[in-house]
C-alpha atoms as a PDB file:
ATOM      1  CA  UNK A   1     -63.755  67.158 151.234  1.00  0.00           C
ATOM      2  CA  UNK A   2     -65.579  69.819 153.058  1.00  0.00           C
ATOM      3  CA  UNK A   3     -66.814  68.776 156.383  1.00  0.00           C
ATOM      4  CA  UNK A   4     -70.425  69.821 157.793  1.00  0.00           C
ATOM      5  CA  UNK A   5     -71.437  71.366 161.549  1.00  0.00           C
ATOM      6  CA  UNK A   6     -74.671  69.921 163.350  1.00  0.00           C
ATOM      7  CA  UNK A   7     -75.692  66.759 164.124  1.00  0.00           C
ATOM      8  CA  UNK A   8     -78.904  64.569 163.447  1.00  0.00           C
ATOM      9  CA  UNK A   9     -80.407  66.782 166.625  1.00  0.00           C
ATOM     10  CA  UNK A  10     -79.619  70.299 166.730  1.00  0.00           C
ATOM     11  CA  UNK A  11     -80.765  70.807 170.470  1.00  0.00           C
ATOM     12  CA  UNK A  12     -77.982  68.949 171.543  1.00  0.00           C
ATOM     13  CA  UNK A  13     -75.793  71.581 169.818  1.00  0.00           C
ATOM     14  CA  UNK A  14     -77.532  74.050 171.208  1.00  0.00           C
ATOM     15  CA  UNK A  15     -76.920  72.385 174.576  1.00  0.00           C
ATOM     16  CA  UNK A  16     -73.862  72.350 174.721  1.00  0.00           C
ATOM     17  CA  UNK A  17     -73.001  75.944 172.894  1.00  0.00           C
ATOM     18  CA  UNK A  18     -75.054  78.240 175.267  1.00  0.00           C
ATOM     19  CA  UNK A  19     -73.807  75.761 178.526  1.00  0.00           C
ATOM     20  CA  UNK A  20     -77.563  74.532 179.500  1.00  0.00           C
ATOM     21  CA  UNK A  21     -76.713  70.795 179.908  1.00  0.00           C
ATOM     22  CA  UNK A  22     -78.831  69.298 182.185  1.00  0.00           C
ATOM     23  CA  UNK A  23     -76.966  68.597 185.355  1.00  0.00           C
ATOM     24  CA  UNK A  24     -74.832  66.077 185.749  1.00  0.00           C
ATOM     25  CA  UNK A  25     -75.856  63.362 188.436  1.00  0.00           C
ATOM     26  CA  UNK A  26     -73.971  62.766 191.416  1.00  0.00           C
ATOM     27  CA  UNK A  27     -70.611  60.529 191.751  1.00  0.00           C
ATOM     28  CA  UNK A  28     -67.327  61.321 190.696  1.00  0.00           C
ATOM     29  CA  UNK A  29     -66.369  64.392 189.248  1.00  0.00           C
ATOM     30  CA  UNK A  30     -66.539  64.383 185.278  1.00  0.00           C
ATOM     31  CA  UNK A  31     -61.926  64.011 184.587  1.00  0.00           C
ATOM     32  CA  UNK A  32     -62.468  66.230 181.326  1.00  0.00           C
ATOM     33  CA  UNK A  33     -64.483  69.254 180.461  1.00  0.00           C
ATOM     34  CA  UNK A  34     -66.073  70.215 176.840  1.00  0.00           C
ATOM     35  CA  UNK A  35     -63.325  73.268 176.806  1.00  0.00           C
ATOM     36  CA  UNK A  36     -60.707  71.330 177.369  1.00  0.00           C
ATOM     37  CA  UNK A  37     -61.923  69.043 174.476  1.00  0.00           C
ATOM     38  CA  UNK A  38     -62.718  71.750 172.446  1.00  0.00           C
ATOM     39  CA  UNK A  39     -59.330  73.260 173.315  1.00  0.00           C
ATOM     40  CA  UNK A  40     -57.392  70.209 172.112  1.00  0.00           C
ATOM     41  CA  UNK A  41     -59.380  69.729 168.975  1.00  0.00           C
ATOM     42  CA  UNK A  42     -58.644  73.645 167.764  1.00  0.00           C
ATOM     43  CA  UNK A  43     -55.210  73.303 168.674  1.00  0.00           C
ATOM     44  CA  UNK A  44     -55.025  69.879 166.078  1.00  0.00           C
ATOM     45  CA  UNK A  45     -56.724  71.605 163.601  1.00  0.00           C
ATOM     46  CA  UNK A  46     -54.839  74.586 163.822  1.00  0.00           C
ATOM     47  CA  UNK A  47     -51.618  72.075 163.217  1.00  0.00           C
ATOM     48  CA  UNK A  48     -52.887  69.187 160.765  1.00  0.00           C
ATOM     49  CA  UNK A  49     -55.573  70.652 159.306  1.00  0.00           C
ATOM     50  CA  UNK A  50     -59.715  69.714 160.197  1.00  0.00           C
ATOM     51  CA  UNK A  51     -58.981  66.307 158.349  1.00  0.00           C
ATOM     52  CA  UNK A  52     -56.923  65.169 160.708  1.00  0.00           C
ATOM     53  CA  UNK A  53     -59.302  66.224 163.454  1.00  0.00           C
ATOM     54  CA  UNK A  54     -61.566  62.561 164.792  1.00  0.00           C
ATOM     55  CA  UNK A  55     -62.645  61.856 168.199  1.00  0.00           C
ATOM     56  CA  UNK A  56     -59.139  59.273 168.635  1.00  0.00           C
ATOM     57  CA  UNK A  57     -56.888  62.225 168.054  1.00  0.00           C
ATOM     58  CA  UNK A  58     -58.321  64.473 170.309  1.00  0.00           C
ATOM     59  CA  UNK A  59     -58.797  61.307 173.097  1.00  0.00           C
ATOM     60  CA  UNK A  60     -54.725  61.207 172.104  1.00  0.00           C
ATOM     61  CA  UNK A  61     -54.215  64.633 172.927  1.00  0.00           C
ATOM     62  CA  UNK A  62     -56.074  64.493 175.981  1.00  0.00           C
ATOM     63  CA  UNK A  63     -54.457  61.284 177.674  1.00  0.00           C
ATOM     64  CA  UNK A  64     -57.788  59.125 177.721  1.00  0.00           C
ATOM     65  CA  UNK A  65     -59.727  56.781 175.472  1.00  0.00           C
ATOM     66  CA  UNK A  66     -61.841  58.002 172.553  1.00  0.00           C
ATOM     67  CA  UNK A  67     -65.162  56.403 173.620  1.00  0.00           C
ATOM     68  CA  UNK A  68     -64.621  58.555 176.872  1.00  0.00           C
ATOM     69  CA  UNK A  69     -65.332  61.810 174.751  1.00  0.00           C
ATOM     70  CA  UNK A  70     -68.680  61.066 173.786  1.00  0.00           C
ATOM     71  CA  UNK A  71     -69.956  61.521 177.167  1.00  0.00           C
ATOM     72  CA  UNK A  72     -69.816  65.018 176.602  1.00  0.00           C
ATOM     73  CA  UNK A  73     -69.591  66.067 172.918  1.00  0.00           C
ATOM     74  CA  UNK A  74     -71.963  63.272 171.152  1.00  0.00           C
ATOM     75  CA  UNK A  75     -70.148  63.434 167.476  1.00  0.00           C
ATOM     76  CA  UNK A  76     -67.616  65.435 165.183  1.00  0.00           C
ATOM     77  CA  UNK A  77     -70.213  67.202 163.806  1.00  0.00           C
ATOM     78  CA  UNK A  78     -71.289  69.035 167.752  1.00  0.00           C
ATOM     79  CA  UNK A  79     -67.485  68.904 168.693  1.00  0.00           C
ATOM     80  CA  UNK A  80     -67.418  71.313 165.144  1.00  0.00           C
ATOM     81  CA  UNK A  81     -70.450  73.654 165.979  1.00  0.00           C
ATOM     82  CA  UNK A  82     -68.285  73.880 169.023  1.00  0.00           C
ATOM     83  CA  UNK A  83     -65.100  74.472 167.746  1.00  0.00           C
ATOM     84  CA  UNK A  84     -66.717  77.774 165.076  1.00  0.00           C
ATOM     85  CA  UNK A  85     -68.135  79.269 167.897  1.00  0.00           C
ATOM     86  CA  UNK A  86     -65.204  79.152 170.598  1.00  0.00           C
ATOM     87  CA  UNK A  87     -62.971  81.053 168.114  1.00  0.00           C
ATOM     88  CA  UNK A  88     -65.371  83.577 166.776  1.00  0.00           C
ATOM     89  CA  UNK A  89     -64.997  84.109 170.518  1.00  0.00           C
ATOM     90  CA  UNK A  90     -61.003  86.125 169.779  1.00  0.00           C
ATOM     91  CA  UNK A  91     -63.383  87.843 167.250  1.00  0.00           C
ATOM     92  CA  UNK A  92     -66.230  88.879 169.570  1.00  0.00           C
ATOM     93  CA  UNK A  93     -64.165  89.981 172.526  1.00  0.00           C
ATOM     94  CA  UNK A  94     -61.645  91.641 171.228  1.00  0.00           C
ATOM     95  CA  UNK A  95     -61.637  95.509 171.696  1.00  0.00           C
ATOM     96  CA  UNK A  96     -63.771  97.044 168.770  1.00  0.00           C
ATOM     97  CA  UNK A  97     -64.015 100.771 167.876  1.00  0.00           C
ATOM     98  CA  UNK A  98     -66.567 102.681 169.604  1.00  0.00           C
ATOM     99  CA  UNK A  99     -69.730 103.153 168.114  1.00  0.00           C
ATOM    100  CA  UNK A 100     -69.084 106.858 167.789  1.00  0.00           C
ATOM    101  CA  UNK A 101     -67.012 105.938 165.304  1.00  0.00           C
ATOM    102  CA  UNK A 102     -67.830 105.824 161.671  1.00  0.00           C
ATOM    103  CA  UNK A 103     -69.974 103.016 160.321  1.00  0.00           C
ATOM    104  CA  UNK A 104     -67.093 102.410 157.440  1.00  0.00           C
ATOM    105  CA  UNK A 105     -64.378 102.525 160.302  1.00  0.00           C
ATOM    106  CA  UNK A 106     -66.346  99.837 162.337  1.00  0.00           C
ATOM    107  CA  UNK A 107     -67.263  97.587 158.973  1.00  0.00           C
ATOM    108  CA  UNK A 108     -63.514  97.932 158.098  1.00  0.00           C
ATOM    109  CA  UNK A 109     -62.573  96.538 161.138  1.00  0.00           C
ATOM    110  CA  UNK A 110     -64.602  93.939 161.659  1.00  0.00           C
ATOM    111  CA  UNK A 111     -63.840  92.883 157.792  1.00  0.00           C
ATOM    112  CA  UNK A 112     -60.347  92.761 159.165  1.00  0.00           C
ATOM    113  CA  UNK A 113     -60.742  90.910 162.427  1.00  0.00           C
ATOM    114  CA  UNK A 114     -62.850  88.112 159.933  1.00  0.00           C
ATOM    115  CA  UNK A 115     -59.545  87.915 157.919  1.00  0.00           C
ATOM    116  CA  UNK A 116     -57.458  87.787 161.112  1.00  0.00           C
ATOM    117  CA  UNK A 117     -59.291  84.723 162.117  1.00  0.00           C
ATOM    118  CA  UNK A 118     -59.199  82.917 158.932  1.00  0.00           C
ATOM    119  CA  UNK A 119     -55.770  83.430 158.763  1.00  0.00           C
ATOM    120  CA  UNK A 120     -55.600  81.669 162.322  1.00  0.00           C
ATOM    121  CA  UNK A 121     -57.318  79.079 161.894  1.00  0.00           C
ATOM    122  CA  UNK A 122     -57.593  78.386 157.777  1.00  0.00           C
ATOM    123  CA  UNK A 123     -59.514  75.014 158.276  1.00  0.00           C
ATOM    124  CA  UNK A 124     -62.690  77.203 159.199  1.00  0.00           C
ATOM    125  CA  UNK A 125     -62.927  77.527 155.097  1.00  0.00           C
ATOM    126  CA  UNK A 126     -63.419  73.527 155.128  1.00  0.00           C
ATOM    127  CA  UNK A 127     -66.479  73.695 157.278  1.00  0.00           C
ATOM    128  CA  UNK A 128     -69.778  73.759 155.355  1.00  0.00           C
ATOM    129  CA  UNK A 129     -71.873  76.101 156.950  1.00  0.00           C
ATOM    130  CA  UNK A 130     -73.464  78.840 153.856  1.00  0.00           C
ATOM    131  CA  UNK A 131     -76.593  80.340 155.630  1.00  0.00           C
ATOM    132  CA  UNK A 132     -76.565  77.349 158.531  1.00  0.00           C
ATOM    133  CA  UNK A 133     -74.143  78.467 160.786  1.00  0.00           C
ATOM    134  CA  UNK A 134     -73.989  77.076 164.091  1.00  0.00           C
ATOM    135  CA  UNK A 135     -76.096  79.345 166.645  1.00  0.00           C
ATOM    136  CA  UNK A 136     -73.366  79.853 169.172  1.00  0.00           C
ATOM    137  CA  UNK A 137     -73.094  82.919 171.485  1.00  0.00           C
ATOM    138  CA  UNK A 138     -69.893  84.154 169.979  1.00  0.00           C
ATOM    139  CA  UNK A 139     -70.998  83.868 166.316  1.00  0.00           C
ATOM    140  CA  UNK A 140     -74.202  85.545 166.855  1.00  0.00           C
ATOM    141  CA  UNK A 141     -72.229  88.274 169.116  1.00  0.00           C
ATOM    142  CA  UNK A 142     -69.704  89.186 165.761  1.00  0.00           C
ATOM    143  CA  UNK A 143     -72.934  88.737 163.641  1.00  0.00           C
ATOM    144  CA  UNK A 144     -74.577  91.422 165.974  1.00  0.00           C
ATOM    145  CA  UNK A 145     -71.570  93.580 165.870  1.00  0.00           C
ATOM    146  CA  UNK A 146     -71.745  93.744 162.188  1.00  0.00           C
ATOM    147  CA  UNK A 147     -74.776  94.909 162.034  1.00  0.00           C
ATOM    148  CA  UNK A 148     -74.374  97.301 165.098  1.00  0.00           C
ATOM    149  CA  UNK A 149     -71.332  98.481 162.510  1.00  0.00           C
ATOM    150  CA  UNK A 150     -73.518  99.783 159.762  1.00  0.00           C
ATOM    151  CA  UNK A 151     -77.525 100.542 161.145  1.00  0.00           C
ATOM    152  CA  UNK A 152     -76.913 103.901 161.813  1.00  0.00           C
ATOM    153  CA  UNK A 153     -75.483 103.998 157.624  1.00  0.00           C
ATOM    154  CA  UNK A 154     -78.710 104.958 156.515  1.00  0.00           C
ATOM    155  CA  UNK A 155     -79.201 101.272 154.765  1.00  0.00           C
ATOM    156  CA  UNK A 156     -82.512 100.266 155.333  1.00  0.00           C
ATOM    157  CA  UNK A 157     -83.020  96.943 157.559  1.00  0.00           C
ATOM    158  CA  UNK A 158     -82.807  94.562 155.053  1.00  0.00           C
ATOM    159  CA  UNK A 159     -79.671  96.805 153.055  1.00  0.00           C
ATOM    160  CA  UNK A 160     -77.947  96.621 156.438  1.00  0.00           C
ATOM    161  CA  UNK A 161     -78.090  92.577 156.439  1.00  0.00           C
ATOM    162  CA  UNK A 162     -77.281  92.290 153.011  1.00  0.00           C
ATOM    163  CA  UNK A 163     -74.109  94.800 153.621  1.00  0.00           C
ATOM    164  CA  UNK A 164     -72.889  93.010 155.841  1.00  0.00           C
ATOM    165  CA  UNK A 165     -73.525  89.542 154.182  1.00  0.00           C
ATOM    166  CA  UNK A 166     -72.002  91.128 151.136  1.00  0.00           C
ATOM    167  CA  UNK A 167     -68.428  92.008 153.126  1.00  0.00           C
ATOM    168  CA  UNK A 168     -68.475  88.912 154.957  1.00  0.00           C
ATOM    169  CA  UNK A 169     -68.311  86.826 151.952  1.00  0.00           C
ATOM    170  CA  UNK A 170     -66.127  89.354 150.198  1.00  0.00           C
ATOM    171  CA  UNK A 171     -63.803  88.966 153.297  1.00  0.00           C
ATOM    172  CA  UNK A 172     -63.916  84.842 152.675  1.00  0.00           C
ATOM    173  CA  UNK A 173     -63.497  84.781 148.979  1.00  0.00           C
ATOM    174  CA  UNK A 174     -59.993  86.685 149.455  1.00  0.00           C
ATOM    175  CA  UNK A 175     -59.035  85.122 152.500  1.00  0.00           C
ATOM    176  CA  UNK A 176     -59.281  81.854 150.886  1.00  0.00           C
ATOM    177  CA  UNK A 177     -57.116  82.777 147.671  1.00  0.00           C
ATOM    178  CA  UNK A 178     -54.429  83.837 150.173  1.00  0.00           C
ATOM    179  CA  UNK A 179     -54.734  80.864 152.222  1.00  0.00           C
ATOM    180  CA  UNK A 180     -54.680  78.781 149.553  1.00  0.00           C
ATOM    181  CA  UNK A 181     -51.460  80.273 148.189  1.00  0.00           C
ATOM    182  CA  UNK A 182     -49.892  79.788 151.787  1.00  0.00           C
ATOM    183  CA  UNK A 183     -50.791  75.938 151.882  1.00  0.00           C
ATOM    184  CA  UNK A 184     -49.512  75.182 148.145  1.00  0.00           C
ATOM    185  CA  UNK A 185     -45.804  76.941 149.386  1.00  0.00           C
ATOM    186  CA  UNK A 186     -45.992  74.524 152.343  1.00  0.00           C
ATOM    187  CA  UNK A 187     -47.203  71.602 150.691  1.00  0.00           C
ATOM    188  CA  UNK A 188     -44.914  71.907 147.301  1.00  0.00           C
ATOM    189  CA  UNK A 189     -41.800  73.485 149.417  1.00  0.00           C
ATOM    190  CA  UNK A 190     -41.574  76.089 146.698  1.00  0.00           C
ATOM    191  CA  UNK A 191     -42.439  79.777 147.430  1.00  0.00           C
ATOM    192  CA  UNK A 192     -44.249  82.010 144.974  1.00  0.00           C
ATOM    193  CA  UNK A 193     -41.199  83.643 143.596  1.00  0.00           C
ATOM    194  CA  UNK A 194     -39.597  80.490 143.208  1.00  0.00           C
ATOM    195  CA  UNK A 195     -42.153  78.549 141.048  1.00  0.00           C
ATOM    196  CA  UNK A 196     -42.407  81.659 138.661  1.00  0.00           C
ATOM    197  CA  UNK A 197     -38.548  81.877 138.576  1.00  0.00           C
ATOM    198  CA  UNK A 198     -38.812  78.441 137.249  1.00  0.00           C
ATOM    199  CA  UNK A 199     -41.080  79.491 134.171  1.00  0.00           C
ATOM    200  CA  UNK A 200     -38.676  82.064 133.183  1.00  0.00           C
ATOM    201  CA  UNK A 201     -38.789  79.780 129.956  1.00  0.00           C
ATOM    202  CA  UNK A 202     -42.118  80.204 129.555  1.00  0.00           C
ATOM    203  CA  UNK A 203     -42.115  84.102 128.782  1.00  0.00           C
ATOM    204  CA  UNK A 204     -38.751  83.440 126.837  1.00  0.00           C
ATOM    205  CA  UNK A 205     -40.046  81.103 124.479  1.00  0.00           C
ATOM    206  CA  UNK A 206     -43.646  80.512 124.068  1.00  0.00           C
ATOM    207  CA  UNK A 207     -45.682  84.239 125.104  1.00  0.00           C
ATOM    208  CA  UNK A 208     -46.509  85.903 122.309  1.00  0.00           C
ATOM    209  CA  UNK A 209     -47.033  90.119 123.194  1.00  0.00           C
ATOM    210  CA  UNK A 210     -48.849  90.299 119.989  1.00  0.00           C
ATOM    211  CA  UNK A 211     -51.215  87.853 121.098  1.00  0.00           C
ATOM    212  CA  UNK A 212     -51.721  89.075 124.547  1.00  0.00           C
ATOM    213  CA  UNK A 213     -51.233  92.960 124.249  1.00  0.00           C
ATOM    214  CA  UNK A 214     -53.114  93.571 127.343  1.00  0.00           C
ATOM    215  CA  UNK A 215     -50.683  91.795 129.179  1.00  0.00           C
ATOM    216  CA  UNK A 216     -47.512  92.686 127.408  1.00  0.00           C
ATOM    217  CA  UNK A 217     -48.964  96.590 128.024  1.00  0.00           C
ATOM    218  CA  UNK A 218     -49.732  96.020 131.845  1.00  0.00           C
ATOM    219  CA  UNK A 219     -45.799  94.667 131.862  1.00  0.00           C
ATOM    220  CA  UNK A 220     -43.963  96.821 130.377  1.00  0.00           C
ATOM    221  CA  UNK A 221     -46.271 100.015 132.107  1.00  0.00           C
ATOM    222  CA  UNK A 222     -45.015  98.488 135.282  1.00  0.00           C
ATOM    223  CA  UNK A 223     -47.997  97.516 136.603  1.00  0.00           C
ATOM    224  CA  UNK A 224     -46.472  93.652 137.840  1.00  0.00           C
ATOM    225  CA  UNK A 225     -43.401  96.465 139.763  1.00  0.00           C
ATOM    226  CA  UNK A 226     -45.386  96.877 143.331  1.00  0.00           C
ATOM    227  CA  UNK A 227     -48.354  95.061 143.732  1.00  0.00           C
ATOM    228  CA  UNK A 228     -50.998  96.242 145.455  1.00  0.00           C
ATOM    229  CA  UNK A 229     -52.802  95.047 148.528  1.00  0.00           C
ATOM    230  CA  UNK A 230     -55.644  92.839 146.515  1.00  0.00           C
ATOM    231  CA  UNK A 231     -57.249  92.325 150.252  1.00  0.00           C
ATOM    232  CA  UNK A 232     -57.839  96.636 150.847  1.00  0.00           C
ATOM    233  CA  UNK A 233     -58.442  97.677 147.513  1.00  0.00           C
ATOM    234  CA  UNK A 234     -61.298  94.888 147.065  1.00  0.00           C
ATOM    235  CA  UNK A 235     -62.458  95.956 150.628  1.00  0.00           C
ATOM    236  CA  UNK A 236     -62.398  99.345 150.009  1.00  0.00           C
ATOM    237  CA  UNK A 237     -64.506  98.920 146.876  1.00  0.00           C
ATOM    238  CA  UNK A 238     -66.912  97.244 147.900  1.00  0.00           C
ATOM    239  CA  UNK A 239     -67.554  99.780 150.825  1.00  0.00           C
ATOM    240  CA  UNK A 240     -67.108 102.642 148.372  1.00  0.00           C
ATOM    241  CA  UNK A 241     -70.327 101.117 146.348  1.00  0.00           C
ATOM    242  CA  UNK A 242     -72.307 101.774 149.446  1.00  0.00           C
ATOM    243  CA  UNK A 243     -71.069 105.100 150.084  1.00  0.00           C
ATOM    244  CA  UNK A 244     -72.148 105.603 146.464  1.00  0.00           C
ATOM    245  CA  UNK A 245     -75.219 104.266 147.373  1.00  0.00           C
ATOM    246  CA  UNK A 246     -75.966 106.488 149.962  1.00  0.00           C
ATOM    247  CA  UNK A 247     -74.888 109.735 148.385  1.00  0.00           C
ATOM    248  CA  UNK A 248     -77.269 109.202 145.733  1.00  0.00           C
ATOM    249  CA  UNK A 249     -80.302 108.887 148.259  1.00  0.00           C
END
């Protein structure tokens, strides 16, 4: 079941994403921090999955009781806002092209360095976010990059926000198929090659290449012989569209 960012008040996300918590009063120094937390609980997530992620397991982690956490991250729901934002932080900060660079070189990239991070951390495709993303400084940083990527296309305004909305969820949609395919090998124990091997049967004694030509045609033309890269070519289409676009202005 998809899990959801923000809590009942979103100031208190906000709070604690941009680091303007009030100031603590005086007496003895606070024993954890909100990064370490936040640490922990990307850490379990990035092991078990963001199921497995509660207030108890990351108290666990940390050596302390659970009730102790919510002095500084009020529910699961901030302690996710939180988690989004501190790793769109290995996007944001990691060395980019320079902006003398093409605007397809710089989308590209950043496309890629999306993909990276899914791959990472694959529980970010859990978190229900659509158009309600937290507002952390790293997420708005890589949502300022892309658009730094592509303004000087030649899109107007609003084609340069829909460009990059466009790639970003491109960039998802594929990520997640590969993902996907990753967890079923490690949940099933069988790889890819294996579970077709096993169907061998199936193409033996029930396909019918009258019935399905197309596929029989695609076979035999050895067009199943070396796959290509699903992830570039669907990136590189989409990106040759708005080259397309552009030439015809």
């Amino acid at each position: 079941m998809p899990e959801s960012t923000g809590g009942s008040d979103f100031r208190i996300s906000l709070k604690l994403l941009w680091g303007t918590k009030e100031r603590a009063p005086r007496g003895p120094k606070p024993a954890l921090t909100v990064e370490q937390i936040v640490e922990q609980a990307i850490a379990l997530a990035d092991a078990e999955g963001i199921d497995n992620v509660s207030m108890r397991r990351v108290a666990e982690r940390l050596g302390v009781g659970a009730m102790s956490l919510y002095r500084y991250v009020p529910s699961k729901a901030e302690l996710l806002d939180l988690m989004l934002d501190t790793i769109h932080g290995e996007h944001a900060n990691a060395a980019s092209p320079a902006d003398s660079e093409p605007w397809r070189t710089r989308l590209e990239w950043h496309a890629r360095q999306s993909r990276a991070l899914i791959q990472r951390h694959p529980w970010m495709l859990q978190v229900r976010q659509g158009q309600r993303p937290p507002l952390g400084p790293n997420i708005m940083a890589v949502f300022n990059a892309y658009l730094g990527a592509v303004k000087d296309s030649g899109l107007t305004p609003a084609e340069t926000i829909a460009v990059t909305e466009v790639v970003s969820n491109y960039v998802q949609g594929a990520t997640r198929a590969v993902v996907e395919a990753v967890q079923t090998e490690q949940e099933s124990g069988v790889s890819d090659e294996e579970w077709w091997g096993e169907r061998n049967v199936f193409w033996e004694e029930y396909f019918d290449v009258e019935r399905f030509p197309h596929i029989t045609l695609m076979w035999e033309s050895g067009g199943y012989d070396e796959p290509v890269d699903q992830f570039e070519f669907g990136l590189q289409r989409v990106l040759d569209g708005v080259e397309a676009m552009l030439a015809g202005r």
